[in-house]
PDB file of N, CA and C in Angstrom:
ATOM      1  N   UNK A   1     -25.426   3.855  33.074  1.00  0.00           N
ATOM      2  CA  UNK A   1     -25.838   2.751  32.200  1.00  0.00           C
ATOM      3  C   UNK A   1     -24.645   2.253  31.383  1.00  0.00           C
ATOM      4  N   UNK A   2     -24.715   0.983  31.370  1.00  0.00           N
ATOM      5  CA  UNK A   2     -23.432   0.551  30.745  1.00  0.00           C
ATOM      6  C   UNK A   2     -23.810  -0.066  29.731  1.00  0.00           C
ATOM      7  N   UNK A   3     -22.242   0.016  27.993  1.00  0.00           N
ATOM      8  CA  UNK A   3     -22.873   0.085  26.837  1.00  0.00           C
ATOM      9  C   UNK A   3     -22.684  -1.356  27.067  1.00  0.00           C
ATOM     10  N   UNK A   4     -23.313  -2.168  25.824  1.00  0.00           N
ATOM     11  CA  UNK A   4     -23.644  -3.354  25.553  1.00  0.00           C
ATOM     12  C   UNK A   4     -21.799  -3.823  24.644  1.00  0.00           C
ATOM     13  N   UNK A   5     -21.244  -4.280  24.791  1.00  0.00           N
ATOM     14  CA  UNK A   5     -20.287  -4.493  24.034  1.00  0.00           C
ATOM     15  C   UNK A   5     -20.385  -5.555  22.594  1.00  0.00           C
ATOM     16  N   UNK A   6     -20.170  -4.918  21.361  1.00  0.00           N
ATOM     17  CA  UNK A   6     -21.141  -5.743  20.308  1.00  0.00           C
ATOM     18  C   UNK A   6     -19.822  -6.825  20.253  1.00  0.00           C
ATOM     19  N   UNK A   7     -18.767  -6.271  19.926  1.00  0.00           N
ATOM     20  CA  UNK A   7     -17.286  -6.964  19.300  1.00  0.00           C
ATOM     21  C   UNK A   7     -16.205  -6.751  19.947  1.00  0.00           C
ATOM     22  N   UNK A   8     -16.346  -7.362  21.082  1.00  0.00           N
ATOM     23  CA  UNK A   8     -14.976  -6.602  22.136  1.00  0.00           C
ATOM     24  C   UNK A   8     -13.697  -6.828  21.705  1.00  0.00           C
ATOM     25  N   UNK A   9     -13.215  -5.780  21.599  1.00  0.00           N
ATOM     26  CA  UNK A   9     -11.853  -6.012  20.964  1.00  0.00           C
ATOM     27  C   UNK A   9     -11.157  -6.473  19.609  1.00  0.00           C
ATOM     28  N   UNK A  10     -12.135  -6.434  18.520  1.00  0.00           N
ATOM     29  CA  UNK A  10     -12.779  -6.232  17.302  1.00  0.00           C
ATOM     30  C   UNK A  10     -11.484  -5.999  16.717  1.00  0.00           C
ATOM     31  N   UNK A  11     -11.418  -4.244  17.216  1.00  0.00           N
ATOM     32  CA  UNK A  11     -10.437  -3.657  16.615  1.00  0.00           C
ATOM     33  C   UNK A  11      -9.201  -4.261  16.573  1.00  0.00           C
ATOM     34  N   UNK A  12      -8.305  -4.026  18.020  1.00  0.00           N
ATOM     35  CA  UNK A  12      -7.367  -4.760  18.633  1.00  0.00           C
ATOM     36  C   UNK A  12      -7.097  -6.079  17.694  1.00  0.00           C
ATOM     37  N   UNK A  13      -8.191  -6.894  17.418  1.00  0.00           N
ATOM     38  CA  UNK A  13      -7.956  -8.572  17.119  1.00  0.00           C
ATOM     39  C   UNK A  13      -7.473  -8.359  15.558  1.00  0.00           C
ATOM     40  N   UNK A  14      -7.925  -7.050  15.028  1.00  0.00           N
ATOM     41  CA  UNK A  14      -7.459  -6.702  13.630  1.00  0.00           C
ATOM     42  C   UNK A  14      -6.370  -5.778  13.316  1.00  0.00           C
ATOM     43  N   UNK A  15      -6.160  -5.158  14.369  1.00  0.00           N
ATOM     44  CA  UNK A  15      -4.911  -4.680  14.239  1.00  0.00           C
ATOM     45  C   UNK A  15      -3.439  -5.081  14.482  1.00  0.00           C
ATOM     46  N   UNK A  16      -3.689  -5.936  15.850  1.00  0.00           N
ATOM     47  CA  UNK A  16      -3.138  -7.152  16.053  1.00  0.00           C
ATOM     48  C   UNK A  16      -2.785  -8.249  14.584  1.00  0.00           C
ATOM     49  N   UNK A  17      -3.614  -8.768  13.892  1.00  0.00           N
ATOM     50  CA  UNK A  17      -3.562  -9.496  12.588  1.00  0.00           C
ATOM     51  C   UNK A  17      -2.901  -8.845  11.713  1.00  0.00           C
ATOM     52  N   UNK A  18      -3.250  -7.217  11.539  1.00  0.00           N
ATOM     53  CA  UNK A  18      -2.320  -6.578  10.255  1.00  0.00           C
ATOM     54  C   UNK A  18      -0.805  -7.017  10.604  1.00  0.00           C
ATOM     55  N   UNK A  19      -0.568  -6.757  11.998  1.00  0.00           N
ATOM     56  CA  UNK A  19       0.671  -6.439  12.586  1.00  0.00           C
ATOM     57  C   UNK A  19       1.653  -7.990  12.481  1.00  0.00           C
ATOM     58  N   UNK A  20       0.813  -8.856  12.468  1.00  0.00           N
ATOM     59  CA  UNK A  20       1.606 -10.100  12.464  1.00  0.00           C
ATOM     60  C   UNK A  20       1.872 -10.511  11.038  1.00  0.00           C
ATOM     61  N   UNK A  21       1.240  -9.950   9.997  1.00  0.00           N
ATOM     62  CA  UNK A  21       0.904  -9.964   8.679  1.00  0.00           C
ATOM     63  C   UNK A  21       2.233  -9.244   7.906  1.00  0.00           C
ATOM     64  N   UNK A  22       2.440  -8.205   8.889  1.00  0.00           N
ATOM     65  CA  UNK A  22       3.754  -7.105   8.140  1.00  0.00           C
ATOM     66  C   UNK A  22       4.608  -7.801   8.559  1.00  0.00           C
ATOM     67  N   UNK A  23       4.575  -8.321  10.150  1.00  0.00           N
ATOM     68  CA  UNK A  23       6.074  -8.667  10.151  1.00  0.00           C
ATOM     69  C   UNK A  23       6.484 -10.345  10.146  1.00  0.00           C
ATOM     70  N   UNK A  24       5.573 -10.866   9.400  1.00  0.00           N
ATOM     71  CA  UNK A  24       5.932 -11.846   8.515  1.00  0.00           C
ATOM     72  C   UNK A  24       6.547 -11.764   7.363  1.00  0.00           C
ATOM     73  N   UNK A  25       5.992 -10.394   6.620  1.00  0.00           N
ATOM     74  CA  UNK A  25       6.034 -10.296   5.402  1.00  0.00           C
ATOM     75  C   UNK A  25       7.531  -9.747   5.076  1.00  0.00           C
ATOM     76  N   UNK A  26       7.931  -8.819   6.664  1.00  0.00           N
ATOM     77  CA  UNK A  26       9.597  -8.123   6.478  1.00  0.00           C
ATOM     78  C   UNK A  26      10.112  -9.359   7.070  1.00  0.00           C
ATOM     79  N   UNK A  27      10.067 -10.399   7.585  1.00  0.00           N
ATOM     80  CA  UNK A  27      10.523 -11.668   7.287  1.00  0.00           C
ATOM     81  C   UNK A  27      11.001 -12.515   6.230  1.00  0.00           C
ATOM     82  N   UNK A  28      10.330 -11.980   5.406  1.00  0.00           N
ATOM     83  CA  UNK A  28      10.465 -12.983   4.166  1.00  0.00           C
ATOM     84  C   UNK A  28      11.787 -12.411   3.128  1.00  0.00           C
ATOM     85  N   UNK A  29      12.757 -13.399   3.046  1.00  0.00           N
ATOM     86  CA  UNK A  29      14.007 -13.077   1.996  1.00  0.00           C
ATOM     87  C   UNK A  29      13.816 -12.154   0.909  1.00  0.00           C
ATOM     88  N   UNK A  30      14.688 -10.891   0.826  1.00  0.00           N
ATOM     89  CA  UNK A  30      14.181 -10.420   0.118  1.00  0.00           C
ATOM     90  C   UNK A  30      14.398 -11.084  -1.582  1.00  0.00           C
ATOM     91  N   UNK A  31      15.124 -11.981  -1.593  1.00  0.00           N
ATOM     92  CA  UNK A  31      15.478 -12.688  -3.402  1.00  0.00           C
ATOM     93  C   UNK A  31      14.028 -13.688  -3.182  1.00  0.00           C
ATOM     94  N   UNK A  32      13.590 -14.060  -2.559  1.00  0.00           N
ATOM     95  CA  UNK A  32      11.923 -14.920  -2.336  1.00  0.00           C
ATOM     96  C   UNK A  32      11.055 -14.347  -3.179  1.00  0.00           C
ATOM     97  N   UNK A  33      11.109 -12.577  -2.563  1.00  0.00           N
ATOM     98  CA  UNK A  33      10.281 -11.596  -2.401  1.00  0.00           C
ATOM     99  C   UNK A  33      10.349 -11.264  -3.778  1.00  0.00           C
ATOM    100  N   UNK A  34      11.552 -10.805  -4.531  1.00  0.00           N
ATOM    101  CA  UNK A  34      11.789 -10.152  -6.145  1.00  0.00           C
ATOM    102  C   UNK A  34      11.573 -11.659  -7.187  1.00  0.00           C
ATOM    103  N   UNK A  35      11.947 -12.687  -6.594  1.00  0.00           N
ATOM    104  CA  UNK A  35      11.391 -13.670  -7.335  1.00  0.00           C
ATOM    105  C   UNK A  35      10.077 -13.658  -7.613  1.00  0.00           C
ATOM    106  N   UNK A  36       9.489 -14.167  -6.482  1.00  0.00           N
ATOM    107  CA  UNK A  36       7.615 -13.750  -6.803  1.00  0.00           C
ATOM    108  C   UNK A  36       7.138 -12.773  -7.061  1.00  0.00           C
ATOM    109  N   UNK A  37       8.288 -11.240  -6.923  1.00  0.00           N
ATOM    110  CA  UNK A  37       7.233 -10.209  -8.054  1.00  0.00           C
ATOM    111  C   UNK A  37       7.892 -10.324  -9.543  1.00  0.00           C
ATOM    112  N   UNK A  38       8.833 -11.102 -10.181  1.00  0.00           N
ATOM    113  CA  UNK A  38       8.932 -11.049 -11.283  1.00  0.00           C
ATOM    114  C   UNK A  38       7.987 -12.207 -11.722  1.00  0.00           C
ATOM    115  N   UNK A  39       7.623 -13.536 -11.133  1.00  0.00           N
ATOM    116  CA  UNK A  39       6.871 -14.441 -11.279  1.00  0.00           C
ATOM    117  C   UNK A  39       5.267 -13.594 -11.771  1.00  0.00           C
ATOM    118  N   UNK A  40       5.221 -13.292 -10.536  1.00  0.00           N
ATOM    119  CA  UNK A  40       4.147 -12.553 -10.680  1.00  0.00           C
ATOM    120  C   UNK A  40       3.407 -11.311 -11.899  1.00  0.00           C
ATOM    121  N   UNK A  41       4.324 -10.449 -12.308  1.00  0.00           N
ATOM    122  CA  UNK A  41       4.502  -9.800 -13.464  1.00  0.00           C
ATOM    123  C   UNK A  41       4.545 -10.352 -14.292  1.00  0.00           C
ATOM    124  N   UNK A  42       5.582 -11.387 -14.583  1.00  0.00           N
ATOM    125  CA  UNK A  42       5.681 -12.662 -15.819  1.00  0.00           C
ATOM    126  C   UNK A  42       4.131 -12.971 -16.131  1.00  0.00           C
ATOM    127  N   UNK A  43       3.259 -13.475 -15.252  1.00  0.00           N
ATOM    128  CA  UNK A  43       2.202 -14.405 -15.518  1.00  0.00           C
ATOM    129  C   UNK A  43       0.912 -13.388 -15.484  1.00  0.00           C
ATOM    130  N   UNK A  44       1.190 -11.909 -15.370  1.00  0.00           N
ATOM    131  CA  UNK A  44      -0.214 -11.503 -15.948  1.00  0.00           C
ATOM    132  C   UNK A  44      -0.894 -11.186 -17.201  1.00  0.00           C
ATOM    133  N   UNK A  45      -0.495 -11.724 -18.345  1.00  0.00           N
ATOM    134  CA  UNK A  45      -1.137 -11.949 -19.407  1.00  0.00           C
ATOM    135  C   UNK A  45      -0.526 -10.835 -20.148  1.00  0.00           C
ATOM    136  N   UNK A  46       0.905 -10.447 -19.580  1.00  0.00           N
ATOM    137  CA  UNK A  46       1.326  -8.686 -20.566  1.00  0.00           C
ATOM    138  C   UNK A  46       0.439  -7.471 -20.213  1.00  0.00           C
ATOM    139  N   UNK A  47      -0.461  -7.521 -19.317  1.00  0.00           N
ATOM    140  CA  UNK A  47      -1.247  -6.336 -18.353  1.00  0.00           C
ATOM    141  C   UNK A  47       0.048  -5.735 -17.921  1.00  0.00           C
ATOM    142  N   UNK A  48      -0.263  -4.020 -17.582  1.00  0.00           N
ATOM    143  CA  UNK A  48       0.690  -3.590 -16.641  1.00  0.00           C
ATOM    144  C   UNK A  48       0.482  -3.728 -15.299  1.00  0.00           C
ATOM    145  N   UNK A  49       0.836  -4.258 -14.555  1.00  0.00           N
ATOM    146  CA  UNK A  49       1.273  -4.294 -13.171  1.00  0.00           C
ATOM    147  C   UNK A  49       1.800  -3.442 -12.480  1.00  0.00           C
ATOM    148  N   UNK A  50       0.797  -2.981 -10.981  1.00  0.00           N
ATOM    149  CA  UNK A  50       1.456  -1.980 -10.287  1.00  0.00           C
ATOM    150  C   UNK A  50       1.612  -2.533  -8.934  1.00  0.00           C
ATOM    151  N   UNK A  51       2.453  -2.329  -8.166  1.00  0.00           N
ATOM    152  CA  UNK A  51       2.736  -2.794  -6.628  1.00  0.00           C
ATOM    153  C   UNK A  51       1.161  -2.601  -5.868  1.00  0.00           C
ATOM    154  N   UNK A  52       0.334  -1.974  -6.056  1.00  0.00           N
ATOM    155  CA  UNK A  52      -0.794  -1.952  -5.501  1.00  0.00           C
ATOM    156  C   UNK A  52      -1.935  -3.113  -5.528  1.00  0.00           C
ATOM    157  N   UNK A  53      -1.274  -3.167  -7.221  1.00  0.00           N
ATOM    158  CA  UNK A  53      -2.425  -4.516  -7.228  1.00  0.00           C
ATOM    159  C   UNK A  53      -1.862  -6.311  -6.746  1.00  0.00           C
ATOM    160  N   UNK A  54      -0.705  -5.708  -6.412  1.00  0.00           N
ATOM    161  CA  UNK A  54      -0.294  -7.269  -5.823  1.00  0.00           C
ATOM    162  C   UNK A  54      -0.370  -7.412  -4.497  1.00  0.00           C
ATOM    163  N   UNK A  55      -1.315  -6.608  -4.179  1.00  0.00           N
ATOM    164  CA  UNK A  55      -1.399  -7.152  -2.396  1.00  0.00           C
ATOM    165  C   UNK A  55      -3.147  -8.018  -2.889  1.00  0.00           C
ATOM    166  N   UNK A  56      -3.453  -7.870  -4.507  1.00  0.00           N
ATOM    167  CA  UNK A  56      -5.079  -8.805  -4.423  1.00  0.00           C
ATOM    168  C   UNK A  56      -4.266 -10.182  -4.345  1.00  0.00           C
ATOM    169  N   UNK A  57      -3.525 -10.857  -4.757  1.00  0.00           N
ATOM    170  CA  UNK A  57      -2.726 -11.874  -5.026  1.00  0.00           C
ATOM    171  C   UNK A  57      -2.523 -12.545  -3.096  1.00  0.00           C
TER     172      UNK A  57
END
């Protein structure tokens, strides 16, 4: 009996996406990159900021 396939390749289509996602991201200049995290730090209201929470951004 053969299974019903709900999301073929589901996974793949999302792992695939992370993967184009990183290496866009090691693409990107790194003076781009320290610019927009000081931008970024600058403009949160004097909150502390941790590298974790700038992947919500």
């Amino acid at each position: 009996m053969r299974r019903k396939a709900t999301a073929p390749n589901s996974n793949a289509r999302l792992l695939q996406a992370r993967r184009n996602a990183t290496e866009k991201e090691a693409k990107m200049p790194m003076a781009l990159l320290s610019e927009l995290l000081s931008f970024t730090l600058d403009n949160h209201n004097g909150k502390h900021i941790t590298l974790s929470t700038l992947y919500l951004y």
